[in-house]
N, C-alpha and C. Protein backbone atom coordinates (compact mmCIF):
# COMPACT_ATOMS: atom_id res chain seq x y z
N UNK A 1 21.30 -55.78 12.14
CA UNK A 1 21.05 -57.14 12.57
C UNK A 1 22.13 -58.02 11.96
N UNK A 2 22.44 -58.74 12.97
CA UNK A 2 23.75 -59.69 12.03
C UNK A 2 22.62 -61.43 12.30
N UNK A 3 23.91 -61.95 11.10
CA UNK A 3 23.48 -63.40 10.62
C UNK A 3 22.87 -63.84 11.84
N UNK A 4 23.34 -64.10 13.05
CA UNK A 4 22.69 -64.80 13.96
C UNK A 4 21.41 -64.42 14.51
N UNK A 5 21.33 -63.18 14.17
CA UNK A 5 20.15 -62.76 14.74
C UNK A 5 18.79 -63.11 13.71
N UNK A 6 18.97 -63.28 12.46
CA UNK A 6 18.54 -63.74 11.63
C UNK A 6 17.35 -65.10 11.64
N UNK A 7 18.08 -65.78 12.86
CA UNK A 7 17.49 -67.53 13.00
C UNK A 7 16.46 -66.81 13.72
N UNK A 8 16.15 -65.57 14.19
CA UNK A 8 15.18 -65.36 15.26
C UNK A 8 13.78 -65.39 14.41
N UNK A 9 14.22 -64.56 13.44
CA UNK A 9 12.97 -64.12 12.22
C UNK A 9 12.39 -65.17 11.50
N UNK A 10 11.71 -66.05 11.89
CA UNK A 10 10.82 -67.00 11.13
C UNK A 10 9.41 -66.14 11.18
N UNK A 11 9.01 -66.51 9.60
CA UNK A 11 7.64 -66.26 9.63
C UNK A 11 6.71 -67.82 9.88
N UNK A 12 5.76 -67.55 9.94
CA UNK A 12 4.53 -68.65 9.87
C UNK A 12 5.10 -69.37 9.06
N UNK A 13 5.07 -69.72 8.25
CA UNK A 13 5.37 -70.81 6.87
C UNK A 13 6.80 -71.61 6.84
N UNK A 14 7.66 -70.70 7.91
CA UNK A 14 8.80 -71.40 8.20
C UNK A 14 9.91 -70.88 7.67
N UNK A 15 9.85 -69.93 7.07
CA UNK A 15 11.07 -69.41 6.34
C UNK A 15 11.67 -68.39 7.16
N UNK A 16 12.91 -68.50 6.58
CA UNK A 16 13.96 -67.45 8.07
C UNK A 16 14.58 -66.54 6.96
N UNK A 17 14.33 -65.19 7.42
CA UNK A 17 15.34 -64.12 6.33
C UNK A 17 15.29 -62.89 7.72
N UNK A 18 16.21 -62.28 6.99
CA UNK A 18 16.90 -61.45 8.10
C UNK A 18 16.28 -59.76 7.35
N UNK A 19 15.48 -60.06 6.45
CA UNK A 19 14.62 -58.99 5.51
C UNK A 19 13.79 -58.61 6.12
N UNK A 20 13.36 -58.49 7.44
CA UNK A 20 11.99 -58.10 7.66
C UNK A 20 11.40 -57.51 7.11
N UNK A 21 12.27 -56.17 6.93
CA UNK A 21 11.59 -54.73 6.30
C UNK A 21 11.59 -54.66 4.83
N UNK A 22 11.45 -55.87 4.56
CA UNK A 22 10.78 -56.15 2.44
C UNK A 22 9.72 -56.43 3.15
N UNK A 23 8.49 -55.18 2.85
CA UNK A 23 6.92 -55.95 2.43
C UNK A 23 6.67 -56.86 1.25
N UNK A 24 6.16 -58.17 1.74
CA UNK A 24 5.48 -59.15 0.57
C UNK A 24 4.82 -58.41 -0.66
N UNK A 25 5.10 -58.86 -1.60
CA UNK A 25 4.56 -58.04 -2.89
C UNK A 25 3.12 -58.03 -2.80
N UNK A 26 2.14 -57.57 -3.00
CA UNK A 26 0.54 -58.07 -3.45
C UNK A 26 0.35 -58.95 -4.33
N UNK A 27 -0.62 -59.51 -3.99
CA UNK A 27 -1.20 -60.82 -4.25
C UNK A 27 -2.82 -60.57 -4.86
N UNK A 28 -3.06 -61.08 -5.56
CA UNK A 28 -4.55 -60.64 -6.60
C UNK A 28 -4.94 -61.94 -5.14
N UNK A 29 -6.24 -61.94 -4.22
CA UNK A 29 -6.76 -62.57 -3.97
C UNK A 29 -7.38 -63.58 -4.43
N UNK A 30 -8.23 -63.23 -5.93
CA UNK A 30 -9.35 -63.79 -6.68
C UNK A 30 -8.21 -64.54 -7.64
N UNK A 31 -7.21 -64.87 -7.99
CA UNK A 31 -6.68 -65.11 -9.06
C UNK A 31 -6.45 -66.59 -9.09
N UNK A 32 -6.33 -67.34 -9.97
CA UNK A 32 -6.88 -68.76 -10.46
C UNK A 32 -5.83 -69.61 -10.25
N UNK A 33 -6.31 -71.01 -9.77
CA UNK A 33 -4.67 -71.88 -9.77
C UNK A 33 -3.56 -71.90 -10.92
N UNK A 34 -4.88 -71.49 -12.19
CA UNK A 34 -4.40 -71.08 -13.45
C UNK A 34 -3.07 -70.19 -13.68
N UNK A 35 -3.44 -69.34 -13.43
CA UNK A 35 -2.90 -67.94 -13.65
C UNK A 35 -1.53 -67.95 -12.32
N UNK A 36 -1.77 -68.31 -10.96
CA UNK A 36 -0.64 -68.09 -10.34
C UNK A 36 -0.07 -69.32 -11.06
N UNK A 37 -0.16 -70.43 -11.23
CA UNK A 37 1.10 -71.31 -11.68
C UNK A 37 2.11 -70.62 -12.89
N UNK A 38 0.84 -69.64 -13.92
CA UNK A 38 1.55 -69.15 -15.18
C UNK A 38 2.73 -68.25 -14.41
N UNK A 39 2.15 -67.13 -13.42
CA UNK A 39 2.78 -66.26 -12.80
C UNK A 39 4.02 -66.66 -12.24
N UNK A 40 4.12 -67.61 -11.48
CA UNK A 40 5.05 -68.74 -10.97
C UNK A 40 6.46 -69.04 -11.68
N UNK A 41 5.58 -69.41 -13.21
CA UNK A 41 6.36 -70.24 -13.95
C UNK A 41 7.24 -68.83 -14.27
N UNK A 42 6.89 -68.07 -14.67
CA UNK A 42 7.90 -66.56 -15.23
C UNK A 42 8.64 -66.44 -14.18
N UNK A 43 7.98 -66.39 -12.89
CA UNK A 43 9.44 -65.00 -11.90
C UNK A 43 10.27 -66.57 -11.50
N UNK A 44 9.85 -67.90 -11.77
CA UNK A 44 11.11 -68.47 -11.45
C UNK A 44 12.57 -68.29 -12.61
N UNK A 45 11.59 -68.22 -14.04
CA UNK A 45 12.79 -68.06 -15.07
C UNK A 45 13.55 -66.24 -15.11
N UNK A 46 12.80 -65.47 -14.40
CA UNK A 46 13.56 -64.05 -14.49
C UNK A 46 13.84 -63.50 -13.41
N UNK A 47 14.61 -63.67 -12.52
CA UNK A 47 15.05 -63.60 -11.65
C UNK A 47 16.18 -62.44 -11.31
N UNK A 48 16.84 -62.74 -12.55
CA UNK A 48 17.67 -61.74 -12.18
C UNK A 48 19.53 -62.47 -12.14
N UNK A 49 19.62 -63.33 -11.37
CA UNK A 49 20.72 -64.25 -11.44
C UNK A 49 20.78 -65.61 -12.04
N UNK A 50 21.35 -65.74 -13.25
CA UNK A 50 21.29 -67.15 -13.90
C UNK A 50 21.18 -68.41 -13.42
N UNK A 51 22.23 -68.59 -12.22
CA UNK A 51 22.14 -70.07 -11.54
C UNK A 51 20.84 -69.95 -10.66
N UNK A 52 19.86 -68.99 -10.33
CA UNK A 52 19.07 -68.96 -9.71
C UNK A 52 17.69 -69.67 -10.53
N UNK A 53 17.59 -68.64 -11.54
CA UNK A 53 17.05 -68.43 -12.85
C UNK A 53 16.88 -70.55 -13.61
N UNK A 54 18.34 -71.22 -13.56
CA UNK A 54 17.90 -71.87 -13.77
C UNK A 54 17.51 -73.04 -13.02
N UNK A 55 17.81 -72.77 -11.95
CA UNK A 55 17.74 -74.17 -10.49
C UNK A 55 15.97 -73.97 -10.50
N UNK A 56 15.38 -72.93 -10.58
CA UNK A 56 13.67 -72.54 -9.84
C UNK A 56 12.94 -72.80 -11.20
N UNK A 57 13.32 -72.37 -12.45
CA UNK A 57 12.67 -72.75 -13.37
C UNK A 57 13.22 -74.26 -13.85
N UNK A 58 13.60 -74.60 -13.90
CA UNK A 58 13.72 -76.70 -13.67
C UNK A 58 12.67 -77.05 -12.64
N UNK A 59 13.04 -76.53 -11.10
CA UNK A 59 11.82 -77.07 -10.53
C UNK A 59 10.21 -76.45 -10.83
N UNK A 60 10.14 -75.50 -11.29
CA UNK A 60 9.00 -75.28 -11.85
C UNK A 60 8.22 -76.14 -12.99
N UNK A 61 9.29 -76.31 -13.90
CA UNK A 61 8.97 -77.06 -15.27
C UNK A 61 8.73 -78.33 -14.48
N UNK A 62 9.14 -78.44 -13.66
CA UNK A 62 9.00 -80.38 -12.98
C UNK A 62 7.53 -80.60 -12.25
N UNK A 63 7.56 -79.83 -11.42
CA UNK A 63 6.35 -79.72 -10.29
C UNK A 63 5.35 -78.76 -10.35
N UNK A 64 5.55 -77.48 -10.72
CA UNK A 64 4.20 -76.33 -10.80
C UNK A 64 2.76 -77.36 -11.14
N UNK A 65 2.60 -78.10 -12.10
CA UNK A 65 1.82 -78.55 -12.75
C UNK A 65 1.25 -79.39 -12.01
N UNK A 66 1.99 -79.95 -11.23
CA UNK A 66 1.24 -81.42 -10.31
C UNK A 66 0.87 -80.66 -8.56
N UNK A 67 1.57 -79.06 -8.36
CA UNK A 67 1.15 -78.58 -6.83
C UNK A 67 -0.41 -78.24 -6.54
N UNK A 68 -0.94 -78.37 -5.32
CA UNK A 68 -1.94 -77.47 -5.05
C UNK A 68 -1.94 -76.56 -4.60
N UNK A 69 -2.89 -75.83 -4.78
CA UNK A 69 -3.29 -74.24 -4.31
C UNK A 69 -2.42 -73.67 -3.31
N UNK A 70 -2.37 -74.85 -2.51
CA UNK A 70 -1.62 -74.31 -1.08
C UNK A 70 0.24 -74.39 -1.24
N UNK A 71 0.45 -75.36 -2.14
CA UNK A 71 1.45 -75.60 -2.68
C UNK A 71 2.09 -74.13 -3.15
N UNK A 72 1.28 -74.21 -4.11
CA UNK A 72 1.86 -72.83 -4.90
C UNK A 72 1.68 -71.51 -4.18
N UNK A 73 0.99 -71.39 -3.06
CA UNK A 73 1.03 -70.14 -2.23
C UNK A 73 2.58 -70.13 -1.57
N UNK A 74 2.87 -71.13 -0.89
CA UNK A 74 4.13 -71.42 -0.61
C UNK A 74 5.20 -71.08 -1.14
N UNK A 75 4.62 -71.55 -2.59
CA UNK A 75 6.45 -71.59 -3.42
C UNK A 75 6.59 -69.80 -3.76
N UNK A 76 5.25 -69.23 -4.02
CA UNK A 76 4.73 -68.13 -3.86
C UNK A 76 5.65 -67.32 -3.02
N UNK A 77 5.75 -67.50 -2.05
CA UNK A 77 6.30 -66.75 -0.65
C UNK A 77 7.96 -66.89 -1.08
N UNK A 78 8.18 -68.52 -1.09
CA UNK A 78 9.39 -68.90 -1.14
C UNK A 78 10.14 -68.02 -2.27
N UNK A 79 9.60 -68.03 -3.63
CA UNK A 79 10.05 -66.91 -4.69
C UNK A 79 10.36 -65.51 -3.89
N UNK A 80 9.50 -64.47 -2.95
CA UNK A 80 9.71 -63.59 -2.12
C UNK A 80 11.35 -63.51 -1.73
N UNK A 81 12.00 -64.26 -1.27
CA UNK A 81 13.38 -64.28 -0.87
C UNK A 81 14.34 -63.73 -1.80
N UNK A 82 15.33 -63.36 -1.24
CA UNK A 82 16.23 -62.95 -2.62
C UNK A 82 17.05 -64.11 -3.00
N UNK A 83 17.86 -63.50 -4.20
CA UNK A 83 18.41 -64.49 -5.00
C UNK A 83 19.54 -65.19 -4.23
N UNK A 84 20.37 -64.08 -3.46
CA UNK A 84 21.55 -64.70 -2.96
C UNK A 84 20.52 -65.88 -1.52
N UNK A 85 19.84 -65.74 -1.01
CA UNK A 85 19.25 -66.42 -0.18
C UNK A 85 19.12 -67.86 -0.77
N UNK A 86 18.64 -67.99 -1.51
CA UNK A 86 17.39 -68.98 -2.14
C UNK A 86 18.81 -70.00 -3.27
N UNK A 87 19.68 -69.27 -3.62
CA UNK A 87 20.81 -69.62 -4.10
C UNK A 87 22.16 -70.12 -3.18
């Protein structure tokens, strides 16, 4: 699949990656606004690529705290992408 074909692949939520074939990681259903924000707050700081690493954990340290549920399912997904994407 090349780049252009890419714009075809939106999921529901709006995001476009040309990844289809990465299954979404699992997700604890039952787990607390608590606990995903903690969860949140880590895979934005370990990432893997520094400028990534620190652009997602700034916005984490800024906003995690003030999102809702639905919020953070989102950013949730949005973390899903890879680094060079999201960077």
């Amino acid at each position: 699949m090349d780049h252009d074909d890419a714009r075809d692949n939106i999921d529901p939520d709006g995001f476009q990656t040309p990844y289809t074939n990465l299954p979404p990681l699992p997700r604890d259903p039952d787990e607390s606004l608590q606990t995903i924000r903690a969860r949140l707050t880590y895979q934005s700081r370990k990432r893997g690529i520094l400028e990534t690493d620190l652009l997602l954990s700034t916005f984490a340290k800024e906003f995690l705290g003030k999102m809702t549920l639905d919020e953070c399912k989102r950013f949730d997904k949005f973390l899903d992408e890879p680094d060079w994407d999201i960077y």
